[in-house]
C-alpha atoms as a PDB file:
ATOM      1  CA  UNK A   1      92.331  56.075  68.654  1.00  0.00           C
ATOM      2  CA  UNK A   2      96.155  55.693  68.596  1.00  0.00           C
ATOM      3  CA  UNK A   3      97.540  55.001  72.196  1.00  0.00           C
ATOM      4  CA  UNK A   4     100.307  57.168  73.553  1.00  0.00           C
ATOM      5  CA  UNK A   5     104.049  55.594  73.450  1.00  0.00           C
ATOM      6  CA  UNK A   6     106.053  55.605  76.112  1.00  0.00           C
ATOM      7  CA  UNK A   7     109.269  57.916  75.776  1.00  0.00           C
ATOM      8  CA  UNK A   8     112.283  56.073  74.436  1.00  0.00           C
ATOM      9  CA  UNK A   9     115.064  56.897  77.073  1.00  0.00           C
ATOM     10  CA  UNK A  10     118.151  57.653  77.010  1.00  0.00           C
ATOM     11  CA  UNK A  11     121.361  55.595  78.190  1.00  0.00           C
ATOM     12  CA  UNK A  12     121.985  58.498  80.382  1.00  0.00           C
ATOM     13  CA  UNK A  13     118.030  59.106  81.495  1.00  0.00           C
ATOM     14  CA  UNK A  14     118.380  55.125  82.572  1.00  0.00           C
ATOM     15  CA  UNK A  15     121.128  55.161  84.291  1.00  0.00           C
ATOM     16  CA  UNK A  16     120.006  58.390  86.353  1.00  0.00           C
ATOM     17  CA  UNK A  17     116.778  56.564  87.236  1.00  0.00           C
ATOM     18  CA  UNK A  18     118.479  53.501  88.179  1.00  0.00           C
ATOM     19  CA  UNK A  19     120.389  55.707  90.784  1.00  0.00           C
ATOM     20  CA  UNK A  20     119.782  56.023  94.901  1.00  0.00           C
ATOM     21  CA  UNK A  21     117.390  58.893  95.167  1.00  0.00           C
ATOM     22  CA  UNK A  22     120.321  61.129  97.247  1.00  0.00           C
ATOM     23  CA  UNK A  23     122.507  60.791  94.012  1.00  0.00           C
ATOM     24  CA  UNK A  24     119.548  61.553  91.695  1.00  0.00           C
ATOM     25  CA  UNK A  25     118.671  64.645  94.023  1.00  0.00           C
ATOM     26  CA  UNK A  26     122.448  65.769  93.655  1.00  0.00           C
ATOM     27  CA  UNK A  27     122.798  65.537  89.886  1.00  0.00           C
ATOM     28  CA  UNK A  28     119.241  67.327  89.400  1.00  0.00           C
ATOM     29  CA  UNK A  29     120.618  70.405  91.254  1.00  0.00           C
ATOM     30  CA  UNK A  30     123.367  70.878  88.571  1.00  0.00           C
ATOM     31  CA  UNK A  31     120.700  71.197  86.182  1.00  0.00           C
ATOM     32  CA  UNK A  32     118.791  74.591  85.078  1.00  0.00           C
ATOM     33  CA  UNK A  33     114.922  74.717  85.253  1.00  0.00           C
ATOM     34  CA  UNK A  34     114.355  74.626  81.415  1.00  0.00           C
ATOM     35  CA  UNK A  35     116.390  70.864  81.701  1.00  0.00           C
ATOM     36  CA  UNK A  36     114.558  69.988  84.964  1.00  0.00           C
ATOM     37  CA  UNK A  37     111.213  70.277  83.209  1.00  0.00           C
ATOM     38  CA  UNK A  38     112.432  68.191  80.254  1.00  0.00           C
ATOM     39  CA  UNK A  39     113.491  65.308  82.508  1.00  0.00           C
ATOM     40  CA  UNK A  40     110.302  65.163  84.186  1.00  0.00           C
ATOM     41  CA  UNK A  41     108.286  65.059  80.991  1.00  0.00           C
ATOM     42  CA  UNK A  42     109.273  60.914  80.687  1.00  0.00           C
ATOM     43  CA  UNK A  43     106.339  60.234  82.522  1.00  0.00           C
ATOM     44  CA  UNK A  44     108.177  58.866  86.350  1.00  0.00           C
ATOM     45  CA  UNK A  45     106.347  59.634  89.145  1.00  0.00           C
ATOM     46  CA  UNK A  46     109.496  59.233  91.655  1.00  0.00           C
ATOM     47  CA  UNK A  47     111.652  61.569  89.474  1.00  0.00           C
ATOM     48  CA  UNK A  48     108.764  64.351  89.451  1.00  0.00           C
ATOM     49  CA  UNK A  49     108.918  64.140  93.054  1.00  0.00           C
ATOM     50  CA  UNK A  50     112.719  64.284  93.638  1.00  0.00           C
ATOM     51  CA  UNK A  51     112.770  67.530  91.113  1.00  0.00           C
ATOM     52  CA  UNK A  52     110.890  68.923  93.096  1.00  0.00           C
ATOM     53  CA  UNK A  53     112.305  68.560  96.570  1.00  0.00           C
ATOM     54  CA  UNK A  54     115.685  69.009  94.741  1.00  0.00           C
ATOM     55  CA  UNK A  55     114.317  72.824  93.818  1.00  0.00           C
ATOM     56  CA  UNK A  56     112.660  73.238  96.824  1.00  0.00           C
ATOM     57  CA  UNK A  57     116.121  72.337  98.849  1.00  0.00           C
ATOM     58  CA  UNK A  58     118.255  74.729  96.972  1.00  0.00           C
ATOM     59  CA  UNK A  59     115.809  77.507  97.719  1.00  0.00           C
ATOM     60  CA  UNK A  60     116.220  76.160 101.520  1.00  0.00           C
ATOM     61  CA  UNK A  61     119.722  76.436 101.311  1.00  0.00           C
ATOM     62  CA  UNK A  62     119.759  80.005  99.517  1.00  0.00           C
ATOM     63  CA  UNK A  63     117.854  81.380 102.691  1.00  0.00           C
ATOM     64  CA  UNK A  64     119.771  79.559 105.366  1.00  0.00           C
ATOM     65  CA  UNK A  65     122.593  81.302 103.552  1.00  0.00           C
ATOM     66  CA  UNK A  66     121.344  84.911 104.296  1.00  0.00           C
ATOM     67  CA  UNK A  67     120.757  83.677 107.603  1.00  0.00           C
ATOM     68  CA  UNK A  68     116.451  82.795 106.897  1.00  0.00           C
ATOM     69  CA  UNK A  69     114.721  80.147 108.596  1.00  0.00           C
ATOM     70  CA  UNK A  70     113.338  78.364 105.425  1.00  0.00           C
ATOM     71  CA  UNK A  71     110.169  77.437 106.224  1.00  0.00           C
ATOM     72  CA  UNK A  72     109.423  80.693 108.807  1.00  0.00           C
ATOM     73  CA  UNK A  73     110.389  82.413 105.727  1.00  0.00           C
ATOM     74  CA  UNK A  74     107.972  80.188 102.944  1.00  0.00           C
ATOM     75  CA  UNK A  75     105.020  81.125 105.329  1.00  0.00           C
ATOM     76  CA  UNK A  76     105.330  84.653 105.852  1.00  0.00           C
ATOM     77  CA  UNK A  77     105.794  84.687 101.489  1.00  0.00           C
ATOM     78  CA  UNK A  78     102.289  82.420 102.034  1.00  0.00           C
ATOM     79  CA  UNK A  79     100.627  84.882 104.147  1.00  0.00           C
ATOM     80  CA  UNK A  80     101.658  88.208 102.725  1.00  0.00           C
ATOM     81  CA  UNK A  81     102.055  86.829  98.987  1.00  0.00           C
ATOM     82  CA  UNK A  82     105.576  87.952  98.851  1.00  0.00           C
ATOM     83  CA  UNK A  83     107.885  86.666  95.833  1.00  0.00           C
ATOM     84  CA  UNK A  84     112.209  86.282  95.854  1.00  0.00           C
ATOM     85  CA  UNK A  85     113.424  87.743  92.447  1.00  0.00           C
ATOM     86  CA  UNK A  86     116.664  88.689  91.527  1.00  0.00           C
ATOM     87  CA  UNK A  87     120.251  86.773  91.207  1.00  0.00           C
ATOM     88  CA  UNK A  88     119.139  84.736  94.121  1.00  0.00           C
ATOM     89  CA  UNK A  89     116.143  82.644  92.083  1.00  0.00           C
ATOM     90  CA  UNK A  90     118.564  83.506  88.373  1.00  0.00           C
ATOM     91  CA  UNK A  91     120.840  81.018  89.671  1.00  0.00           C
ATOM     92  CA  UNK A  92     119.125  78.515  90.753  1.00  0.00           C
ATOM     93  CA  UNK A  93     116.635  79.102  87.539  1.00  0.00           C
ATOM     94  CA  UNK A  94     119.881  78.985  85.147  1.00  0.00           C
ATOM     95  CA  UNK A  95     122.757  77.215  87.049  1.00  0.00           C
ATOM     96  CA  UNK A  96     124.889  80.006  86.048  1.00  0.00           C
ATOM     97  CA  UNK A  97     127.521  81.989  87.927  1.00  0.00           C
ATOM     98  CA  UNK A  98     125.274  84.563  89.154  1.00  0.00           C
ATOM     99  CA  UNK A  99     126.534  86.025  92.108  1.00  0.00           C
ATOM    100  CA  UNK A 100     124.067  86.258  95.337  1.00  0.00           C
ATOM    101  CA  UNK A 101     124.880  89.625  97.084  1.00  0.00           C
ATOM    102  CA  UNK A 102     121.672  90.345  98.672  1.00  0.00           C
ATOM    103  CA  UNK A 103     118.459  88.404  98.467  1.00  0.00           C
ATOM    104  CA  UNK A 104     115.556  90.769  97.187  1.00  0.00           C
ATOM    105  CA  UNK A 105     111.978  90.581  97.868  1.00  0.00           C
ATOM    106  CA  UNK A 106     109.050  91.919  96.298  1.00  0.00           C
ATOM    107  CA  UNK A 107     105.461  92.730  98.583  1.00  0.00           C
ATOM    108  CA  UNK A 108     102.220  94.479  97.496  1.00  0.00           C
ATOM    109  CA  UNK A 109     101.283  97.600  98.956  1.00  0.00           C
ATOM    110  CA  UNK A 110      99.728  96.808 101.760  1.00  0.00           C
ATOM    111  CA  UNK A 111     102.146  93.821 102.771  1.00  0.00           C
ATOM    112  CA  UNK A 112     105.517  95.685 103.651  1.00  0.00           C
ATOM    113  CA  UNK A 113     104.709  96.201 107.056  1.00  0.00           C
ATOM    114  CA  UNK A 114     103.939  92.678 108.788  1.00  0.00           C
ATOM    115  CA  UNK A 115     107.292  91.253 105.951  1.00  0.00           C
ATOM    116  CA  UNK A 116     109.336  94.028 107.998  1.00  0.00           C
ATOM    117  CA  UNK A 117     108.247  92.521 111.466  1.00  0.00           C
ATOM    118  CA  UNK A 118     108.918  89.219 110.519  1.00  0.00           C
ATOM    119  CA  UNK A 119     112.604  89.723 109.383  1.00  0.00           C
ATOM    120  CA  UNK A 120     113.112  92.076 112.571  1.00  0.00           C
ATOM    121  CA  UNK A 121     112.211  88.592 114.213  1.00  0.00           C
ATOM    122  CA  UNK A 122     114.799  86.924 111.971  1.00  0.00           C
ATOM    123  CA  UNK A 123     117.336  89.225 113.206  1.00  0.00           C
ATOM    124  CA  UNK A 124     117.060  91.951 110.738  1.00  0.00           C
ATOM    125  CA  UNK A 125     116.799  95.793 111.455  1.00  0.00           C
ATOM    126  CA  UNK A 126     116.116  98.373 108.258  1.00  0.00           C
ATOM    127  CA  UNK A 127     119.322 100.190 107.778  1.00  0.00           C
ATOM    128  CA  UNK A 128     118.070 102.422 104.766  1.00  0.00           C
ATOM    129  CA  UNK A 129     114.585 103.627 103.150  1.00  0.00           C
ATOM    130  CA  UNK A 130     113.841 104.635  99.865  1.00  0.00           C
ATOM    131  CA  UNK A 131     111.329 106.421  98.892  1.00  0.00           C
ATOM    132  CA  UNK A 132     110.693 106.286  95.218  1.00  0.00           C
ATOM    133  CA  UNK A 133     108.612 109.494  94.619  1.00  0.00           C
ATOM    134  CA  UNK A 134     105.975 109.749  91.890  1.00  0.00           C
ATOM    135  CA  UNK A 135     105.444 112.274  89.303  1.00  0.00           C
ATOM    136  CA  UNK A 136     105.157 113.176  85.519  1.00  0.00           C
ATOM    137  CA  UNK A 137     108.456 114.758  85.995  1.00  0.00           C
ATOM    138  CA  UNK A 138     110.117 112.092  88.389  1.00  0.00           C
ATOM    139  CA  UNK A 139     109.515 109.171  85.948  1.00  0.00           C
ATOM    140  CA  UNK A 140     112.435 107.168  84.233  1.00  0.00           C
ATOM    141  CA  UNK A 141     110.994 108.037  80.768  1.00  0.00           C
ATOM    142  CA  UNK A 142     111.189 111.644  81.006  1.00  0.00           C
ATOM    143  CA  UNK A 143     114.761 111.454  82.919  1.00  0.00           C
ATOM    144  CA  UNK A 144     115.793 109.741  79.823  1.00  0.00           C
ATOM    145  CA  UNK A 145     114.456 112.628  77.620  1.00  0.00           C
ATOM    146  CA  UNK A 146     111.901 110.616  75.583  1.00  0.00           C
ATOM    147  CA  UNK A 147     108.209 111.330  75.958  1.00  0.00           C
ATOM    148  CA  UNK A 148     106.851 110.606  78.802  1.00  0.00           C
ATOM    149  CA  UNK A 149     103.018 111.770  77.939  1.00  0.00           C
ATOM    150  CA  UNK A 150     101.520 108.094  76.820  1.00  0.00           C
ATOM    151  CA  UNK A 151     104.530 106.548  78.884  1.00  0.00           C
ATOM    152  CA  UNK A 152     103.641 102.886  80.240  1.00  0.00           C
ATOM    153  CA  UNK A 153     104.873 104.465  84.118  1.00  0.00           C
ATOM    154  CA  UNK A 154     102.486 106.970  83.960  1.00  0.00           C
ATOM    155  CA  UNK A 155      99.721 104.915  82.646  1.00  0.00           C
ATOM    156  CA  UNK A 156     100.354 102.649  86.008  1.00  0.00           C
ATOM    157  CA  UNK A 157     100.852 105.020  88.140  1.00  0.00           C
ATOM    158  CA  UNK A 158     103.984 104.180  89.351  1.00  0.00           C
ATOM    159  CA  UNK A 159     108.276 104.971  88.958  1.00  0.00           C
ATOM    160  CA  UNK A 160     108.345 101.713  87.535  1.00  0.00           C
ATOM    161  CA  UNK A 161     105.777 100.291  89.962  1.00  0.00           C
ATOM    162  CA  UNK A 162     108.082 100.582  92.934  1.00  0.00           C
ATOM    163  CA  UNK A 163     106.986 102.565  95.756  1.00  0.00           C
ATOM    164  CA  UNK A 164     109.717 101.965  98.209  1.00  0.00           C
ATOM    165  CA  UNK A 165     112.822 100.214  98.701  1.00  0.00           C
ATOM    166  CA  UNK A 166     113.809  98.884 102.210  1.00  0.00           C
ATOM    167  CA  UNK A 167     117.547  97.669 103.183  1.00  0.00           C
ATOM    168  CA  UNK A 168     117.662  94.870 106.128  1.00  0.00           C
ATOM    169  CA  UNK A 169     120.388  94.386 107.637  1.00  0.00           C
ATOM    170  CA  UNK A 170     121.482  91.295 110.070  1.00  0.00           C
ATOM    171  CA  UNK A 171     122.291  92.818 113.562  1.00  0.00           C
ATOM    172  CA  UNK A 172     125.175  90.149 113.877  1.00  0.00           C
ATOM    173  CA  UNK A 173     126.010  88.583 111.166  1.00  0.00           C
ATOM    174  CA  UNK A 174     125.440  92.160 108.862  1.00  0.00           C
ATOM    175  CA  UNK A 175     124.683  90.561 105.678  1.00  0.00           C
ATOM    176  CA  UNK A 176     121.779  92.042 104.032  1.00  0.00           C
ATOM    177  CA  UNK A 177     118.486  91.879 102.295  1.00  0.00           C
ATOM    178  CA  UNK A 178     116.123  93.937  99.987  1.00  0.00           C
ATOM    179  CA  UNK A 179     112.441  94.277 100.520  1.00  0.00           C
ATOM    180  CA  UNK A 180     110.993  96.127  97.245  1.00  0.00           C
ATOM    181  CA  UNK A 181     107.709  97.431  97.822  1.00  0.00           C
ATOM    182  CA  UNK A 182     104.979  97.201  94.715  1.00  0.00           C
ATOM    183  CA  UNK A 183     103.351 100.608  94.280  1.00  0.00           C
ATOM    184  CA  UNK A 184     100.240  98.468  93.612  1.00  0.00           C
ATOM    185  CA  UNK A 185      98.751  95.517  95.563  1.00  0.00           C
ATOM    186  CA  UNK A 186     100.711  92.934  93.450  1.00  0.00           C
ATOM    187  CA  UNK A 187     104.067  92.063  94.387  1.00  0.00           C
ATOM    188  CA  UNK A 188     104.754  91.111  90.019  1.00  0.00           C
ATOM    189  CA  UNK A 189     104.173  94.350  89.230  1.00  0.00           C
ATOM    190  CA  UNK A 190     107.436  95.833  89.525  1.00  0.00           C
ATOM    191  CA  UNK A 191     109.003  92.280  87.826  1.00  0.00           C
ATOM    192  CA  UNK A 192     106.858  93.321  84.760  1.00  0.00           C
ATOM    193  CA  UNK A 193     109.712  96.643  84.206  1.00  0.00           C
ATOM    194  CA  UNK A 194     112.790  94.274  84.928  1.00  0.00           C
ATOM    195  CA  UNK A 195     115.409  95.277  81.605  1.00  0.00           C
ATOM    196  CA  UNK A 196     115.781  92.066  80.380  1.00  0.00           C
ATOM    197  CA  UNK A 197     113.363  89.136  80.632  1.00  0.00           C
ATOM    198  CA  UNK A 198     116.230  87.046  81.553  1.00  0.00           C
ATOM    199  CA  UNK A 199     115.646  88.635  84.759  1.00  0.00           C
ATOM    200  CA  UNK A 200     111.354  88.275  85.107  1.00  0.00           C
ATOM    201  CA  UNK A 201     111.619  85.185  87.461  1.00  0.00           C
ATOM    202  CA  UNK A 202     110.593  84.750  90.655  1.00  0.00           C
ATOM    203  CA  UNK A 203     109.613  81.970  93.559  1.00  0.00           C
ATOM    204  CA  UNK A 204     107.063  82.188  95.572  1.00  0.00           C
ATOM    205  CA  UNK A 205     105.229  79.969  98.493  1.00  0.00           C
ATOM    206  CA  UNK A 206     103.657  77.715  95.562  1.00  0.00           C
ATOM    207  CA  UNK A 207     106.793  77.530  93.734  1.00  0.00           C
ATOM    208  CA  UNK A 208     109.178  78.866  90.938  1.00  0.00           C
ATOM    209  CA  UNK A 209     108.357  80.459  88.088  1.00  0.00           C
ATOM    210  CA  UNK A 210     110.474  81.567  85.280  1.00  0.00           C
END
């Protein structure tokens, strides 16, 4: 049996693993997730590592930025198995110039409730509620005129599996958040209906998927 070769590196992979691990760290956040994955696949330990703490800082700074206590905010995703999706994970997925208005997460059913308390302790009060009323007649499909009889929403049971949408807002600072509520007990479910699977990403507790 033929033993594996070692990858044949690049000048450039070299020189980026000959670097101070701050400087490494720095250069890895420029990249998108898709190039992150490739540069761990040459087989170094240390550079694994660093990817990850250089994803798992970036999502750090992205909640310190809508004023979330990082890792208050990683354990109450833990214990209520709560996902971020939206712009907020899109740019640090892609690198691109997606702009962050509002961070926007996604709960299960029965998980809204202690998610609400714990951003009222982050300084957060619900501003709005809505309530996204089910019915053969209230789903997208047949709003859009197409057939809604053998329609995946109705087969679900849900207006595009989202049962409510909350809107947090900071009592001092006023920027805002989204808590979407799953009209099931997964918090993917309403991911599944995104438009565009550009969009289907998400991070959770364990990490970010994409």
């Amino acid at each position: 049996m033929s033993q594996s070769q070692p990858f044949d590196l690049t000048p450039e992979a070299s020189a980026l693993l000959s670097l101070p691990d701050n400087f490494r760290i720095a250069i890895i956040k420029t990249l998108s997730l898709t190039d992150v994955k490739k540069l761990t696949r040459i087989g170094s330990r240390s550079l694994r590592r660093l990817a990850g703490r250089a994803l798992k800082d970036q999502v750090n700074d992205l909640f310190r930025s809508s004023s979330l206590d990082p890792e208050a905010t990683f354990q109450m995703m833990d214990n209520t198995d709560t996902v971020l999706s939206g712009s907020g994970p899109l740019k640090i997925i892609t690198q691109g110039d997606w702009h962050n208005n509002d961070l926007d997460f996604y709960t299960g059913k029965s998980s809204s409730d202690p998610v609400i308390q714990f951003f009222q302790q982050q300084g957060f009060q619900v501003v709005t509620i809505v309530d996204l009323e089910y019915g053969p007649d209230l789903t997208p499909s047949s709003q859009n005129g197409l057939s809604p009889a053998n329609s995946v929403q109705e087969r679900v049971g849900g207006n595009y599996c989202i049962d409510k949408v909350f809107t947090l807002e900071h009592s001092v600072l006023k920027n805002k958040l989204n808590l979407i509520e799953s009209a099931s007990e997964s918090p993917l479910a309403p991911i599944a209906f995104f438009h565009s699977t550009l969009v289907m990403n998400f991070i959770s507790a364990d990490g970010v998927d994409s």
